[in-house]
Protein backbone atom coordinates (compact mmCIF):
# COMPACT_ATOMS: atom_id res chain seq x y z
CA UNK A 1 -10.23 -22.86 -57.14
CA UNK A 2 -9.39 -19.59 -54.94
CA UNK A 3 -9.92 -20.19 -51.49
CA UNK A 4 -12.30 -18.49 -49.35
CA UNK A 5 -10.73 -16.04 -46.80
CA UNK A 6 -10.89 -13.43 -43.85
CA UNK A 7 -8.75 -11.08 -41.65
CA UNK A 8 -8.17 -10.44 -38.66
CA UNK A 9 -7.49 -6.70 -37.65
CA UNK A 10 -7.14 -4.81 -34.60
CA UNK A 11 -8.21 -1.29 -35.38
CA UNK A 12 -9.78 1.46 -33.20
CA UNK A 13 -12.15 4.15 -34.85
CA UNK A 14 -10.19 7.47 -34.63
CA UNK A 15 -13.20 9.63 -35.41
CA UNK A 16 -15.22 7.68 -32.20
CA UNK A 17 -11.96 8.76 -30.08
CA UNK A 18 -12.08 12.12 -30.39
CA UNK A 19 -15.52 12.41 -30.48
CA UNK A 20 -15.09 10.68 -26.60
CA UNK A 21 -12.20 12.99 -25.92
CA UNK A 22 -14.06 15.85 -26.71
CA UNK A 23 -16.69 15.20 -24.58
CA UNK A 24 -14.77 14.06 -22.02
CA UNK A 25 -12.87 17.39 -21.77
CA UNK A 26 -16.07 19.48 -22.07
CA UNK A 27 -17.44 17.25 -19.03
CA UNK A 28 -13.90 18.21 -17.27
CA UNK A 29 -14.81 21.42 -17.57
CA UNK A 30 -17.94 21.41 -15.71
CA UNK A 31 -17.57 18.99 -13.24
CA UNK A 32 -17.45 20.59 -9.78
CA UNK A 33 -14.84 18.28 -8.04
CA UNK A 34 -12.80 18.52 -10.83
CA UNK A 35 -12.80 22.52 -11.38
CA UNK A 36 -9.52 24.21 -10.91
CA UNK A 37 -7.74 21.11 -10.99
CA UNK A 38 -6.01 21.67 -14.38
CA UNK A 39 -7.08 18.79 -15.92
CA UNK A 40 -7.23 17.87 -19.48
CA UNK A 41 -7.34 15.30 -22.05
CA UNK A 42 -5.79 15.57 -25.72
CA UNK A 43 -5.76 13.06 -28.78
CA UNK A 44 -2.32 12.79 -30.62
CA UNK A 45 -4.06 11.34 -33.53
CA UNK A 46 -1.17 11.02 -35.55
CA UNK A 47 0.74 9.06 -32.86
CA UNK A 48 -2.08 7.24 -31.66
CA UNK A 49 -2.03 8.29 -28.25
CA UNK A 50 -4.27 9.76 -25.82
CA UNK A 51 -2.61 12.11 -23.25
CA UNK A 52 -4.30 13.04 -19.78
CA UNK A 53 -2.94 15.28 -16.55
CA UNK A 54 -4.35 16.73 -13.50
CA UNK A 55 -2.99 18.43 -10.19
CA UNK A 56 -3.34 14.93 -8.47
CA UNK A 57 -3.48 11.30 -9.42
CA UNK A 58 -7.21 11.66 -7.44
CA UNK A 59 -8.67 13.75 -10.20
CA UNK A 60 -6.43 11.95 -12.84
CA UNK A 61 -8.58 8.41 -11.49
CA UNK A 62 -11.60 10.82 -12.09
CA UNK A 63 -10.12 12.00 -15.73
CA UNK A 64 -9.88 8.31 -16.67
CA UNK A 65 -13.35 7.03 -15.50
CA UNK A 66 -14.80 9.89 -17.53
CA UNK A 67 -13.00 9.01 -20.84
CA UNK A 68 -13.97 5.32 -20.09
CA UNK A 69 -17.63 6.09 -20.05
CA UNK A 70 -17.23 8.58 -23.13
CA UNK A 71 -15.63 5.31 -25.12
CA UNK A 72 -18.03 2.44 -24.50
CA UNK A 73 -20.73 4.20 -24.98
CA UNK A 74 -19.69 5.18 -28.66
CA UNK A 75 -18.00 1.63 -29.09
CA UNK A 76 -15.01 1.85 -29.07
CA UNK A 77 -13.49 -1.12 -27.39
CA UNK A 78 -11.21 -0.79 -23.81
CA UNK A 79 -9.47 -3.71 -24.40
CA UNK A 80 -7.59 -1.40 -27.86
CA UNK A 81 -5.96 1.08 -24.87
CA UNK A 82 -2.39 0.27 -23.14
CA UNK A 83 -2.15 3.16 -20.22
CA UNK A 84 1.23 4.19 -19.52
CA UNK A 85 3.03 4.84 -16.52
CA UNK A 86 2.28 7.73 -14.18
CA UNK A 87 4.21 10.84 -14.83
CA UNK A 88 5.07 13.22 -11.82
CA UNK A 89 4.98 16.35 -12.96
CA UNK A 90 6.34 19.55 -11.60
CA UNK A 91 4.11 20.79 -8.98
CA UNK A 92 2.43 17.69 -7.76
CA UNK A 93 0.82 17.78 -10.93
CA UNK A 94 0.44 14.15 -12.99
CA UNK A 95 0.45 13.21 -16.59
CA UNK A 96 -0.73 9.84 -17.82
CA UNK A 97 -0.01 8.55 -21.77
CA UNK A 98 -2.50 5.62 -23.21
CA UNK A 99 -2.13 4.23 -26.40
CA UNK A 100 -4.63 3.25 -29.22
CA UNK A 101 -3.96 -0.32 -30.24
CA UNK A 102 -3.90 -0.18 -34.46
CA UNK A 103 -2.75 -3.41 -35.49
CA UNK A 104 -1.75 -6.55 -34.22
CA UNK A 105 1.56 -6.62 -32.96
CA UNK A 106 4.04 -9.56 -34.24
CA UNK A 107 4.02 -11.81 -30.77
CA UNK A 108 0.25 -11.72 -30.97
CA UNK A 109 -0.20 -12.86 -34.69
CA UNK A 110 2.11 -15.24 -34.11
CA UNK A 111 -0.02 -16.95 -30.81
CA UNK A 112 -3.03 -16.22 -33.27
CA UNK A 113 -1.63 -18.33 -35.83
CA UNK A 114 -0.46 -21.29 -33.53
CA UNK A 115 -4.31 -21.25 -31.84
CA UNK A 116 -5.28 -21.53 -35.18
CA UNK A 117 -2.83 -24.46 -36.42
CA UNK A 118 -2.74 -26.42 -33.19
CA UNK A 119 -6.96 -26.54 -33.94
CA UNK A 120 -6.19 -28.80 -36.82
CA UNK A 121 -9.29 -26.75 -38.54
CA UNK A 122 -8.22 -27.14 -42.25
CA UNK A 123 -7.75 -23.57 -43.12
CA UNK A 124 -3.92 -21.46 -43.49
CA UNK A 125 -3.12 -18.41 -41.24
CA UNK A 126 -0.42 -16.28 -42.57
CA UNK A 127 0.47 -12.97 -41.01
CA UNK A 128 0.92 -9.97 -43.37
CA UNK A 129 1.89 -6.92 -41.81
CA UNK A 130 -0.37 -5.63 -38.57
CA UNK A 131 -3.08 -8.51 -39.58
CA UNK A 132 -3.61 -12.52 -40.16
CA UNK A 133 -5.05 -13.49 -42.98
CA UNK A 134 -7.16 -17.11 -42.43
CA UNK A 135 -7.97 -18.96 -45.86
CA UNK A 136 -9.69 -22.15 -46.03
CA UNK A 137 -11.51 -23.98 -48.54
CA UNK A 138 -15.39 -23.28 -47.43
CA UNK A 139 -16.88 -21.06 -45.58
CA UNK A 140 -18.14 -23.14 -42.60
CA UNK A 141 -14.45 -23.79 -41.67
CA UNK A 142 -14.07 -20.23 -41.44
CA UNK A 143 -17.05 -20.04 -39.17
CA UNK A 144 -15.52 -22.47 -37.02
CA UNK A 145 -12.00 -20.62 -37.09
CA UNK A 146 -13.67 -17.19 -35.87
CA UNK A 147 -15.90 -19.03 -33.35
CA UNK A 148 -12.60 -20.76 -31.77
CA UNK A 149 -11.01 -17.24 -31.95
CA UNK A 150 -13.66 -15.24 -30.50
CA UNK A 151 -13.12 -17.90 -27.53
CA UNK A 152 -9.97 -17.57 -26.72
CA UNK A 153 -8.46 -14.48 -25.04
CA UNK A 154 -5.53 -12.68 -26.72
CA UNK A 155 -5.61 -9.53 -24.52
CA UNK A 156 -6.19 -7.48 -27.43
CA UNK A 157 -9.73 -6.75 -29.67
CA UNK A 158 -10.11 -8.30 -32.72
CA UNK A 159 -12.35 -7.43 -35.58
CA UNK A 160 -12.68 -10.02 -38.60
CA UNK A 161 -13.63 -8.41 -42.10
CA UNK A 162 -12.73 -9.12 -45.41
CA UNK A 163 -14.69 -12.08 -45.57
CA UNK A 164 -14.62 -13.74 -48.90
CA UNK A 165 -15.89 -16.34 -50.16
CA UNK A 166 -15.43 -17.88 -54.07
């Protein structure tokens, strides 16, 4: 009999993104402690990267807090963004880079994976590319398996879909 199974996936909704970025610039724009001061805020969709400056790392805090705001209120989790260094640029100016977690990355499937063996639930975890697959032979053992993972803290969001049962 096929077993019953689910993965876990770490992705972030591009379209939600720039939706936030875009509203985040237009509220650049208009804010009056923040006009003149260059700042702006760009989406490298392809690269998965969000890219902010401003004359000063002030109105770059400012930048950020906006963009925050913009992305929990349409979802999208803070926990899926790594922000990069600070970048001086040339005239006192700053740039900042923060990346959109797609995926898990190998270290974190792999403490996933032992979480999930050293439970002794009865189910397998293998890892298959940027996600873990968990497969078990009833549902409720799933249950338990996404109820001990949503407990723990990986330092990254998880989503679990593909849930199958047979």
């Amino acid at each position: 009999m096929p077993d019953n199974t689910f993965d876990i996936v770490s992705k972030i909704d591009l379209t939600e993104v720039a939706n936030a970025v875009q509203q985040t610039a237009k509220e650049v724009q208009t804010r009056f402690d923040l006009k003149d001061s260059k700042s702006s805020v760009e989406l490298n969709e392809k690269d998965h990267k969000i890219m902010l400056a401003s004359s000063d790392e002030y109105k770059l805090k400012a930048v950020i807090e906006i963009l925050g705001q913009k992305l929990v209120k349409r979802n999208v989790p803070t926990k899926g963004l790594t922000y990069g260094p600070l970048i001086t640029a040339s005239g006192g100016s700053v740039k900042q880079e923060v990346s959109l977690q797609q995926g898990i990355a190998v270290e974190k499937s792999k403490e996933i994976v032992k979480v999930i063996k050293d439970s002794k639930l009865k189910v397998q975890a293998t890892i298959q590319g940027d996600l873990v697959r968990v497969s078990g032979k009833d549902r409720d053992t799933l249950q338990q398996a996404i109820a001990l993972l949503r407990n723990k803290d990986f330092g990254i969001d998880m989503q679990f879909s593909n849930f199958r049962t047979n």
